[in-house]
C-alpha atoms as a PDB file:
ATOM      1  CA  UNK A   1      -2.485  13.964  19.354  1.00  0.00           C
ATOM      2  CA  UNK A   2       0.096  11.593  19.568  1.00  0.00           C
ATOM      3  CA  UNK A   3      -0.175   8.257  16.675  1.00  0.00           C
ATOM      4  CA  UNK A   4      -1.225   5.768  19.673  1.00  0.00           C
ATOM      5  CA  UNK A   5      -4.034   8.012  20.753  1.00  0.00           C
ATOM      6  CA  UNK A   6      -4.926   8.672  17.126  1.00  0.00           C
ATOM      7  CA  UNK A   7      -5.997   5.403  16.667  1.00  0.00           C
ATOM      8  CA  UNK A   8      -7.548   5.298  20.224  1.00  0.00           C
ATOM      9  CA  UNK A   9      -9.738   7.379  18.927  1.00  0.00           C
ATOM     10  CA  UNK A  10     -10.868   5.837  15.904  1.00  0.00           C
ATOM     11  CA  UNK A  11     -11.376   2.498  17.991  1.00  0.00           C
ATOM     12  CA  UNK A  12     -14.005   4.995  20.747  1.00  0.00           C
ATOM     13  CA  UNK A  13     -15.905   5.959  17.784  1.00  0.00           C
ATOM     14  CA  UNK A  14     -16.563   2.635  16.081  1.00  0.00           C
ATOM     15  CA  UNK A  15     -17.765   1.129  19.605  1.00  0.00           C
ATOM     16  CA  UNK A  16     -19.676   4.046  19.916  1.00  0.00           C
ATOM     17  CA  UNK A  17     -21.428   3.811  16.951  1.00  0.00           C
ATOM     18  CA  UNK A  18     -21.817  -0.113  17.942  1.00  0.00           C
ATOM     19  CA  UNK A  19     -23.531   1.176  20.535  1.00  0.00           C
ATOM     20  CA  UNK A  20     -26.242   2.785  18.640  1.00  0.00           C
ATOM     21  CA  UNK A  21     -27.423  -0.724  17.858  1.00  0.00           C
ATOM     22  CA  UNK A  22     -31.523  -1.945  17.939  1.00  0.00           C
ATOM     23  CA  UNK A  23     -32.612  -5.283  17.293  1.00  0.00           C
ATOM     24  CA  UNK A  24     -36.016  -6.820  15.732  1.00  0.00           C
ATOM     25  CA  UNK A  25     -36.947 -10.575  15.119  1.00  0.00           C
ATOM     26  CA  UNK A  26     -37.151 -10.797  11.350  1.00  0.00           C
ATOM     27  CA  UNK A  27     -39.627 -14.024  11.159  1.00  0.00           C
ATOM     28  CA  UNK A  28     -37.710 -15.537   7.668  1.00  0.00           C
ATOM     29  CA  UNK A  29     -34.277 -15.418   8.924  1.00  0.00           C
ATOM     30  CA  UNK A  30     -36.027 -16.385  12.882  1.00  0.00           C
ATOM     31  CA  UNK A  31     -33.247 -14.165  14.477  1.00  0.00           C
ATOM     32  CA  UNK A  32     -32.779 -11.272  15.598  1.00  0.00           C
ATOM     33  CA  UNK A  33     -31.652  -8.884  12.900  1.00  0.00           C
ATOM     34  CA  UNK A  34     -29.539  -5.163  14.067  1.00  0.00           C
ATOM     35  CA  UNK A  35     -29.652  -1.647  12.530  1.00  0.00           C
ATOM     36  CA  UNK A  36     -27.794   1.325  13.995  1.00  0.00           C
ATOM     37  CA  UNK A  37     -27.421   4.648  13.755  1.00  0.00           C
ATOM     38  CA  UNK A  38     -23.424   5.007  13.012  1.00  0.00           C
ATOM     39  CA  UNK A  39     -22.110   8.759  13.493  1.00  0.00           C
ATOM     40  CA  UNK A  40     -18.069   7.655  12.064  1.00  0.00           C
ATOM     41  CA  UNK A  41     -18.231   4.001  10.396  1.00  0.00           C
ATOM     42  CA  UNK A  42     -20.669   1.784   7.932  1.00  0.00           C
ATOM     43  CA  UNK A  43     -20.922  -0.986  10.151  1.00  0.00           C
ATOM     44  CA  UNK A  44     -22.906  -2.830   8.046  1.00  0.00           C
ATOM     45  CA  UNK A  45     -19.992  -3.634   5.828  1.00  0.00           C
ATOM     46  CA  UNK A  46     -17.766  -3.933   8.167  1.00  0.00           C
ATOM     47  CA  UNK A  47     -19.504  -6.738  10.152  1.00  0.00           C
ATOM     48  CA  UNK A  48     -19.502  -8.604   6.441  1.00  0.00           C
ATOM     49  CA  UNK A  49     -16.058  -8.095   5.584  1.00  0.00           C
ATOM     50  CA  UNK A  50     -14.846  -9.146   9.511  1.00  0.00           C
ATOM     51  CA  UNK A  51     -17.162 -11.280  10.485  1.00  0.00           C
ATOM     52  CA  UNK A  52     -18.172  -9.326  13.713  1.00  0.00           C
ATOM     53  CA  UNK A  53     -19.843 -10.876  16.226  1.00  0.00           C
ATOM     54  CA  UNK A  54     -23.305  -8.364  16.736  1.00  0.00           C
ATOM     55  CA  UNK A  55     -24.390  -9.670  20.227  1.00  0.00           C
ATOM     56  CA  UNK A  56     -21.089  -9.021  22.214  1.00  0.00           C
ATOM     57  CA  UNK A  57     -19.067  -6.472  20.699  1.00  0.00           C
ATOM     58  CA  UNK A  58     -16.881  -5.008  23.134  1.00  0.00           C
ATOM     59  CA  UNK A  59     -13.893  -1.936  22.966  1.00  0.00           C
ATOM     60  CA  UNK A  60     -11.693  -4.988  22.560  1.00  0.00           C
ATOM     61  CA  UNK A  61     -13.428  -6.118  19.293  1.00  0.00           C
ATOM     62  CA  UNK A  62     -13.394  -2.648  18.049  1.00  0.00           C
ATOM     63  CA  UNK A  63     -10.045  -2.026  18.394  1.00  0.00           C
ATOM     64  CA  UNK A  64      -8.556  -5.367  16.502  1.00  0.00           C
ATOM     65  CA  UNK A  65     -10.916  -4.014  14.139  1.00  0.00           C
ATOM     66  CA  UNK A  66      -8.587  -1.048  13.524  1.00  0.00           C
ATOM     67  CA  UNK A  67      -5.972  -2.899  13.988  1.00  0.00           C
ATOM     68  CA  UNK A  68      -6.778  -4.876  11.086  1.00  0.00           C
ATOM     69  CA  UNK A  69      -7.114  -1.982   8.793  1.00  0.00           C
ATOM     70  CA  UNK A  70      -3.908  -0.857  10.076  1.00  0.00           C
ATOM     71  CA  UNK A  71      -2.689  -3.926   8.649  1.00  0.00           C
ATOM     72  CA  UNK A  72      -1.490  -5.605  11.927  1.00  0.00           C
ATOM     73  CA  UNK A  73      -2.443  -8.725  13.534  1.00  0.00           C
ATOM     74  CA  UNK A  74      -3.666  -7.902  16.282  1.00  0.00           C
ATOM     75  CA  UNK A  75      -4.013  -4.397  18.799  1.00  0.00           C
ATOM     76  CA  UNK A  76      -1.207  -5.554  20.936  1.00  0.00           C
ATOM     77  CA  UNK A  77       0.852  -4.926  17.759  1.00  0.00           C
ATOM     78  CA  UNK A  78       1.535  -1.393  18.952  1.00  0.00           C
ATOM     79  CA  UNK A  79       3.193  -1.542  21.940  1.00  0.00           C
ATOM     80  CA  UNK A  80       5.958  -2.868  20.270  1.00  0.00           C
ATOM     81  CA  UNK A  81       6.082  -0.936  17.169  1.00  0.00           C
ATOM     82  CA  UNK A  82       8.593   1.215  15.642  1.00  0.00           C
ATOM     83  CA  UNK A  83       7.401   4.531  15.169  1.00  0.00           C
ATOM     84  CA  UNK A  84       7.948   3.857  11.195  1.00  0.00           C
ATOM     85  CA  UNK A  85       6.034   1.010  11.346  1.00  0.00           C
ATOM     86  CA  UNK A  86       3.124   2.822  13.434  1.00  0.00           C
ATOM     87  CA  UNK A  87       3.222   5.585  10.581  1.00  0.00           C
ATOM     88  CA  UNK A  88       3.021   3.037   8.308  1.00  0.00           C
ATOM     89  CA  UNK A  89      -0.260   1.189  10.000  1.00  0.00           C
ATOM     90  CA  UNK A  90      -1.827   4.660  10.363  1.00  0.00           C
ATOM     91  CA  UNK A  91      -1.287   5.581   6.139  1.00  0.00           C
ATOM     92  CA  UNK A  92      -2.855   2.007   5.256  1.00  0.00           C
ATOM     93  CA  UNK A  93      -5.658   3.062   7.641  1.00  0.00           C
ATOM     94  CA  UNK A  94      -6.186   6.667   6.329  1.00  0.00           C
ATOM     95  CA  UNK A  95      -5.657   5.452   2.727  1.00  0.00           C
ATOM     96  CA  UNK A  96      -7.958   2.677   3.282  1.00  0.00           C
ATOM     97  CA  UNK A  97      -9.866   4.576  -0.159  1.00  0.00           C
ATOM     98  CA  UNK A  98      -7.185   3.813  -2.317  1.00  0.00           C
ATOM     99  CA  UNK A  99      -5.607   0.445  -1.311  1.00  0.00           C
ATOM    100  CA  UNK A 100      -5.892  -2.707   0.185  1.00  0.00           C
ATOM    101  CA  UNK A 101      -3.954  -4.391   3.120  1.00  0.00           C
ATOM    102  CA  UNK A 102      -3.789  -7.607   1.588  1.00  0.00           C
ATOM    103  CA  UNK A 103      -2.499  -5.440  -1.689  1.00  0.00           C
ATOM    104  CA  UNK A 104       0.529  -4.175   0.203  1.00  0.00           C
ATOM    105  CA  UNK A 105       1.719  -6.981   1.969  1.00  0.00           C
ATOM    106  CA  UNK A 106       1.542  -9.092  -1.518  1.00  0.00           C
ATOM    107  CA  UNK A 107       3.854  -5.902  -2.520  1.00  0.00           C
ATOM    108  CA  UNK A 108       5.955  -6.090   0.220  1.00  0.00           C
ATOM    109  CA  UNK A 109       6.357 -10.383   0.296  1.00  0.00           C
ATOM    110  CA  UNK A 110       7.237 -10.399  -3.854  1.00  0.00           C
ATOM    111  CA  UNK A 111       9.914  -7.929  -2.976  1.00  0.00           C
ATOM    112  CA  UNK A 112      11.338  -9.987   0.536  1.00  0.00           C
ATOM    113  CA  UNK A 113      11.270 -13.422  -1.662  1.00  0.00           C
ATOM    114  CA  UNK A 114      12.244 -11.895  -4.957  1.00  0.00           C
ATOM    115  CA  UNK A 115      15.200 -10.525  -3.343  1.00  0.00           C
ATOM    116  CA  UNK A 116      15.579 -13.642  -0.486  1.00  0.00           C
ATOM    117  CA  UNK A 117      15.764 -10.072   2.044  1.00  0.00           C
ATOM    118  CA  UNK A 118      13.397  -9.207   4.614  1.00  0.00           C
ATOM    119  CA  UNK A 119      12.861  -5.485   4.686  1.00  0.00           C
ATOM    120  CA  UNK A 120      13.184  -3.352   8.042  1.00  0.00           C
ATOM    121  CA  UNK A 121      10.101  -1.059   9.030  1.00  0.00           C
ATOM    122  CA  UNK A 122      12.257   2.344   7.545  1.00  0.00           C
ATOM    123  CA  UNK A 123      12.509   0.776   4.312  1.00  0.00           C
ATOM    124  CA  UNK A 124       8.972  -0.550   4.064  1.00  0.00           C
ATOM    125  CA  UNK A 125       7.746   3.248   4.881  1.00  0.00           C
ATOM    126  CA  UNK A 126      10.201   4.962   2.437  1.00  0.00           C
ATOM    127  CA  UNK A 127       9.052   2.584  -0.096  1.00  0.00           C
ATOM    128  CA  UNK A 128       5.221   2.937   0.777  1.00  0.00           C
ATOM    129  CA  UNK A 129       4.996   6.907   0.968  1.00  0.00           C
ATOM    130  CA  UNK A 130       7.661   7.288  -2.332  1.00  0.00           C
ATOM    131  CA  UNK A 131       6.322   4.143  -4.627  1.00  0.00           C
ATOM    132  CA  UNK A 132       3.542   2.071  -4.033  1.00  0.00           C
ATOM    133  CA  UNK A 133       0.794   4.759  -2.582  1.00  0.00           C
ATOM    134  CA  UNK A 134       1.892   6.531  -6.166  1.00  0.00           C
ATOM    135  CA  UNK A 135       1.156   3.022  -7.724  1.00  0.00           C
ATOM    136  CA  UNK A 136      -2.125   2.939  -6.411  1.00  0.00           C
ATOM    137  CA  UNK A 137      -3.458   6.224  -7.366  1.00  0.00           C
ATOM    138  CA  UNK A 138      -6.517   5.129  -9.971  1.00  0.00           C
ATOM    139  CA  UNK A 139      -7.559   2.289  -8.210  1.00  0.00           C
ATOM    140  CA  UNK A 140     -10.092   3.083  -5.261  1.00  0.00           C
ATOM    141  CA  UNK A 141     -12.455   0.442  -3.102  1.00  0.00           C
ATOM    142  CA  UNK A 142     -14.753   0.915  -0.420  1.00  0.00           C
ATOM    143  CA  UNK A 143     -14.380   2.977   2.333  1.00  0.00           C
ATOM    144  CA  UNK A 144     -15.305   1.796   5.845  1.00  0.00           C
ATOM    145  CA  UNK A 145     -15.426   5.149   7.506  1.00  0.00           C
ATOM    146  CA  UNK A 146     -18.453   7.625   6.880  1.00  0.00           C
ATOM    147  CA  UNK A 147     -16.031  10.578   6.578  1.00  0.00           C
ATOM    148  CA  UNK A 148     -12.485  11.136   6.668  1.00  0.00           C
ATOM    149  CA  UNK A 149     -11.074  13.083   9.366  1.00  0.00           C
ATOM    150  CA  UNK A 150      -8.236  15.230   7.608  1.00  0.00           C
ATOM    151  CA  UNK A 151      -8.350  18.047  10.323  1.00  0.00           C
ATOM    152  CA  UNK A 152      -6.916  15.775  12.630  1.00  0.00           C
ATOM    153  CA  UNK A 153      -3.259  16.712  13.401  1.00  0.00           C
ATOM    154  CA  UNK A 154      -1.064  13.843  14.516  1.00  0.00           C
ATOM    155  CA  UNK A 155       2.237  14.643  16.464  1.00  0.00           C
ATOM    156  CA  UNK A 156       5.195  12.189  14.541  1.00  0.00           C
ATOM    157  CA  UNK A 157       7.612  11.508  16.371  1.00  0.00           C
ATOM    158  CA  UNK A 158      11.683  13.122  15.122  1.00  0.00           C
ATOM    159  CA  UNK A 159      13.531  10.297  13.684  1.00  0.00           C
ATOM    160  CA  UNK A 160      17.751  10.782  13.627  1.00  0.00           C
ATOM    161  CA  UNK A 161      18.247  11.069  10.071  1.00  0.00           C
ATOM    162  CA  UNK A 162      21.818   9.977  10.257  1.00  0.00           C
ATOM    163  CA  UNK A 163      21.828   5.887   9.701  1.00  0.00           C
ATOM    164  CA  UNK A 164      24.358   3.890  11.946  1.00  0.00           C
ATOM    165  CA  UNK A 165      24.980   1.873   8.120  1.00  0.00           C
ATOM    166  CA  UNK A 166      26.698   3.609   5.474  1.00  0.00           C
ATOM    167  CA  UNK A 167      24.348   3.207   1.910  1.00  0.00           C
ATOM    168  CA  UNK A 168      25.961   3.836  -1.162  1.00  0.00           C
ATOM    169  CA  UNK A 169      24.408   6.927  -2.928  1.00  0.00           C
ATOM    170  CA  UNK A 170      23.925   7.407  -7.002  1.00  0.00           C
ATOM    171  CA  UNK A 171      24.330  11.669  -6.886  1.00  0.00           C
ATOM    172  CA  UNK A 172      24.663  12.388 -10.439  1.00  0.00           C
ATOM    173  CA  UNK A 173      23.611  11.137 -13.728  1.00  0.00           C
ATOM    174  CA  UNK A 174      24.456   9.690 -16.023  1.00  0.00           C
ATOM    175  CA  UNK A 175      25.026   6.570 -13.735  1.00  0.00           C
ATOM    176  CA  UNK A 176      28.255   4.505 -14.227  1.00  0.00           C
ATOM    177  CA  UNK A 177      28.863   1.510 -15.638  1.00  0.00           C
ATOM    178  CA  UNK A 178      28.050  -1.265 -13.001  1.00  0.00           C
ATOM    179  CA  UNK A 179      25.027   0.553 -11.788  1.00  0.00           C
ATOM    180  CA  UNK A 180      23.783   0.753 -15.271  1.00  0.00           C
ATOM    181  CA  UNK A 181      24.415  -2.919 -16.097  1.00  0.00           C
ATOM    182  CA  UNK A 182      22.602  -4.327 -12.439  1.00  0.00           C
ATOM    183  CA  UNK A 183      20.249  -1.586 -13.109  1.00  0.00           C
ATOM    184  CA  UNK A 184      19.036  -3.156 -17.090  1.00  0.00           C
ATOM    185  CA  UNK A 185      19.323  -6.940 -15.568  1.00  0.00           C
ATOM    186  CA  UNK A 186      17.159  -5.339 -12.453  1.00  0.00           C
ATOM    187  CA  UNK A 187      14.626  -3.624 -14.990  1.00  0.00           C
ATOM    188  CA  UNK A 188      14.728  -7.176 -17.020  1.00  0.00           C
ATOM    189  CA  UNK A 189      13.208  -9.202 -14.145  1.00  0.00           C
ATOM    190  CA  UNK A 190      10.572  -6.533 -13.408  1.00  0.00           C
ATOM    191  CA  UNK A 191       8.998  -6.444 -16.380  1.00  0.00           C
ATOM    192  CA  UNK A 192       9.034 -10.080 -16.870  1.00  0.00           C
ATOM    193  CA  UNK A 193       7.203 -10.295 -13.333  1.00  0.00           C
ATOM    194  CA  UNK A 194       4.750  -7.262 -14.652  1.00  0.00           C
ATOM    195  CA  UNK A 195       4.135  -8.843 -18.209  1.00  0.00           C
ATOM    196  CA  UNK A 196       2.932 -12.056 -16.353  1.00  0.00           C
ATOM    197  CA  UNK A 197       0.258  -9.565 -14.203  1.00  0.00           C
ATOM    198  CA  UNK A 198      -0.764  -7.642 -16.544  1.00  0.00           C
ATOM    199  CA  UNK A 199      -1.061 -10.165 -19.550  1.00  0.00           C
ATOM    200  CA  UNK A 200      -1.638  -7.837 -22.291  1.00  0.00           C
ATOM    201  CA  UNK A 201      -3.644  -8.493 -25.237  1.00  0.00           C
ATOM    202  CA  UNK A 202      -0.790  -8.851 -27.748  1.00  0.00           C
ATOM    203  CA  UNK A 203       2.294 -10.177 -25.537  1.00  0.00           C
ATOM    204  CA  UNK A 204       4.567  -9.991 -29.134  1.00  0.00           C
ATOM    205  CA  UNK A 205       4.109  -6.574 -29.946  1.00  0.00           C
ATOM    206  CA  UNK A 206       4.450  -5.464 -25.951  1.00  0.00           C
ATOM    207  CA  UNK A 207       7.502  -7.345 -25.794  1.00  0.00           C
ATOM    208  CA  UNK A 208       9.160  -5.957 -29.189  1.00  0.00           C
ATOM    209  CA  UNK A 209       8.125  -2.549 -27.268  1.00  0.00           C
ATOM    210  CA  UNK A 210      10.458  -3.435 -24.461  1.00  0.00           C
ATOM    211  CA  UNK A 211      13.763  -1.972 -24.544  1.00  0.00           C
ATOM    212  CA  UNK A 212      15.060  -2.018 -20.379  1.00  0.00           C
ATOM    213  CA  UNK A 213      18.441   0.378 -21.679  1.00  0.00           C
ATOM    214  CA  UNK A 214      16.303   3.097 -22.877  1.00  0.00           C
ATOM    215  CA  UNK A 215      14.385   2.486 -19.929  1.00  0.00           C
ATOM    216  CA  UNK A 216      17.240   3.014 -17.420  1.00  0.00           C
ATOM    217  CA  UNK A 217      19.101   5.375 -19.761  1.00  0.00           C
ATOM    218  CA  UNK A 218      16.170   7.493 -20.408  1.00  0.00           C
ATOM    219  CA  UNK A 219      13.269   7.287 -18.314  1.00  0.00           C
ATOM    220  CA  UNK A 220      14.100   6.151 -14.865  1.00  0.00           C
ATOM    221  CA  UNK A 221      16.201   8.158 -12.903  1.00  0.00           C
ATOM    222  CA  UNK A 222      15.450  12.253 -13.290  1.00  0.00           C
ATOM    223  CA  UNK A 223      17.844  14.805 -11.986  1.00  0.00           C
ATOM    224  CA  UNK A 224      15.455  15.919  -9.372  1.00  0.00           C
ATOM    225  CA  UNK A 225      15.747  12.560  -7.513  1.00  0.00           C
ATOM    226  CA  UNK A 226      19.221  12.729  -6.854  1.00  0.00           C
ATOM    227  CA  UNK A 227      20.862  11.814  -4.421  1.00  0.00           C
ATOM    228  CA  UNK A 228      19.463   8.394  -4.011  1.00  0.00           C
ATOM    229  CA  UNK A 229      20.074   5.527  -2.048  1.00  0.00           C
ATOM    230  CA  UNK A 230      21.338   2.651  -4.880  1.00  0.00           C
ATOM    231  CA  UNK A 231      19.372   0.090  -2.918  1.00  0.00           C
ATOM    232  CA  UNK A 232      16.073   1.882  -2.779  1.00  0.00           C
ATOM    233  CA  UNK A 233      16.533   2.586  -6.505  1.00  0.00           C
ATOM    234  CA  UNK A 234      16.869  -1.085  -7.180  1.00  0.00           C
ATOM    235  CA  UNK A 235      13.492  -1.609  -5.731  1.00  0.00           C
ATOM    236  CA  UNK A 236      12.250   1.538  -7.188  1.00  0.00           C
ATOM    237  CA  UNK A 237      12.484  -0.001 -10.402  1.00  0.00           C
ATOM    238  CA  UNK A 238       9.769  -2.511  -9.469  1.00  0.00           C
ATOM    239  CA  UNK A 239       7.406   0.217  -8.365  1.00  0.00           C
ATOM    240  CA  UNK A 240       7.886   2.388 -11.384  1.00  0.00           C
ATOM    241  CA  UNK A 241       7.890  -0.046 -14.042  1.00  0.00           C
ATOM    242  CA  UNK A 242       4.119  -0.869 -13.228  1.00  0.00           C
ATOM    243  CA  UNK A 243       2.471   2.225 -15.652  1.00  0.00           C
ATOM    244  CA  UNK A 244       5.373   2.003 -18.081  1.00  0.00           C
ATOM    245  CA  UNK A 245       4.704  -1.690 -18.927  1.00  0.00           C
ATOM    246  CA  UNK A 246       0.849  -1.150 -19.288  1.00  0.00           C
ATOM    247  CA  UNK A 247       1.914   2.039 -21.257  1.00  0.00           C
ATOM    248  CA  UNK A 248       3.460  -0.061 -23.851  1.00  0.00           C
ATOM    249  CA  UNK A 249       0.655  -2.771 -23.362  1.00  0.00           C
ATOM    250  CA  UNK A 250      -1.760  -0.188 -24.745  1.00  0.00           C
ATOM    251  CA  UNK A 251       0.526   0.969 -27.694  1.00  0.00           C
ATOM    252  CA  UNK A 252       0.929  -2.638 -28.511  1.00  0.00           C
ATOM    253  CA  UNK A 253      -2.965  -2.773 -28.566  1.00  0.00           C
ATOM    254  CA  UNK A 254      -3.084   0.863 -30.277  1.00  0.00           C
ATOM    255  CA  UNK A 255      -0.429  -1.023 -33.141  1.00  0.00           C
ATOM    256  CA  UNK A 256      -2.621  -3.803 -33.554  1.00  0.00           C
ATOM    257  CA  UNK A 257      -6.057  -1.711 -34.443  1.00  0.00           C
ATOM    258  CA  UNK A 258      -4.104   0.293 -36.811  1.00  0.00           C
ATOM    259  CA  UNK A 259      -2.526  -2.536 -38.589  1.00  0.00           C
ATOM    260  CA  UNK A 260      -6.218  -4.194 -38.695  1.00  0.00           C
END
C-alpha cells in the first residue's frame, strides 16, 4: 500500500476501536464514564495524553490523532508533503516505542538556530534514519498501539538520486587541513552544548577527558562511511558526540571512585 493509504489505515482502526465504546454513570464522578474494547490502540491513554473528546469522536478526530504522532499539525499536512517528509511522519509514527515527537523537533530546532539554517525535508530524513533514531536506541516510552504491524509493506516512492546542487564530498581519510580545523571548532561547540545536557557528576575531570582532535582524528569518521557529504558530517558530529560525551562522563565518575 501506498504511504497515504498506510496511514488511512491506521486512522480506520483507531475509530473503529472508538467505536467499541459503552458508557455507565459512575455516581462519584456524576458522569458518564467509557470503556471499550480496542482491537489496534490503548485508547485509554491516548484520550489522556490528547485530550479526546469521548462523546463525539468522529474519523476526523481520529485521523489528527495520527497525524499528531506523525508529528504534523494537522491531517491536511499530507496533501502537501514531500514524499521525504511523509517517510519521515510515518518512521516517528512506527518508532513511536523509541522516541518522542516533541524529542525530534527539539533535535531538529537546536540544529536550524544553532546553525541560523532551516533544513529541507531530504536533509531532515537523512539525518533522522542515519543519526538521531541511532541516538535514541536505549531510551523507550509508551506505546499507543496494542501491536505493531511490521508485516505491512509500504510502496516508497523512487526518489532521483542525482541533486540539482553540487555538495562537496570528504572521500578519503585522513581529511585535509580545513576540514579538520572546522571539523575540531565544530566538535568544540557540540560538546559544550552536550556537557550543559548531560551535567555530569564531576564536570573537571569530564572536561580534562575532552580532547575534540583525537576525537576528529581518531574516532569520528571510519573508512566505511566514505564518501560523505561535508555538510551532513558537520551535523553528524552533533548526533555522534551524544554517547561519546556521556562515555567520558562515566570514566570521569569511574576516576573519581578510584581516587576515593
Amino acid at each position: 500500500m501506498t504511504p497515504i493509504e498506510y496511514l488511512k489505515l491506521q486512522a480506520k482502526n483507531l475509530h473503529k476501536d472508538f467505536k467499541t465504546q459503552t458508557s455507565l454513570i459512575d455516581p462519584k464522578l456524576r458522569r458518564n464514564v467509557y470503556e471499550y474494547e480496542p482491537k489496534f490502540f490503548k485508547i485509554d491513554l491516548l484520550v489522556n495524553d490528547f485530550n479526546i473528546n469521548e462523546e463525539n469522536f468522529k474519523l476526523g478526530n481520529a485521523q489528527h490523532v495520527i497525524a499528531k504522532l506523525c508529528g504534523l499539525d494537522k491531517w491536511t499536512d499530507l496533501s502537501k508533503a514531500s514524499p521525504a517528509k511523509i517517510e519521515l511522519s510515518i518512521l516517528l509514527y512506527t518508532n513511536m516505542d523509541r522516541l518522542e515527537v516533541r524529542d525530534w523537533d527539539e533535535y531538529v530546532s537546536d540544529i536550524e538556530s544553532t546553525n541560523s539554517e532551516k533544513l529541507d525535508d531530504d536533509f531532515k530524513l537523512q539525518i533522522f534514519k542515519e543519526g538521531f533514531l541511532e541516538q535514541e536506541q536505549d531510551v523507550f516510552y509508551d506505546d499507543y498501539r496494542l501491536s505493531k504491524d511490521e508485516g505491512t509493506e509500504i510502496e516508497w516512492e523512487i526518489d532521483d538520486p542525482v541533486s540539482s546542487v553540487p555538495t562537496e564530498q570528504i572521500c578519503s581519510l585522513p581529511i585535509n587541513k580545513k576540514h579538520r580545523e572546522e571539523f575540531i571548532n565544530e566538535a568544540n561547540r557540540s560538546f559544550e552544548r552536550i556537557f550543559e545536557r548531560v551535567e555530569p557528576e564531576h564536570p573537571e575531570q569530564t572536561r580534562m577527558l575532552w580532547d575534540a582532535e583525537k576525537y576528529i582524528d581518531e574516532e569520528f569518521l571510519k573508512p566505511e562511511m566514505l564518501p560523505i557529504d561535508r555538510d551532513y558530517a558537520l551535523y553528524l558530529i552533533d548526533v555522534s558526540l551524544v554517547q561519546y560525551v556521556i562515555g567520558l562522563a562515566v570514566e570521569a565518575d569511574n576516576n573519581a571512585v578510584t581516587l576515593n
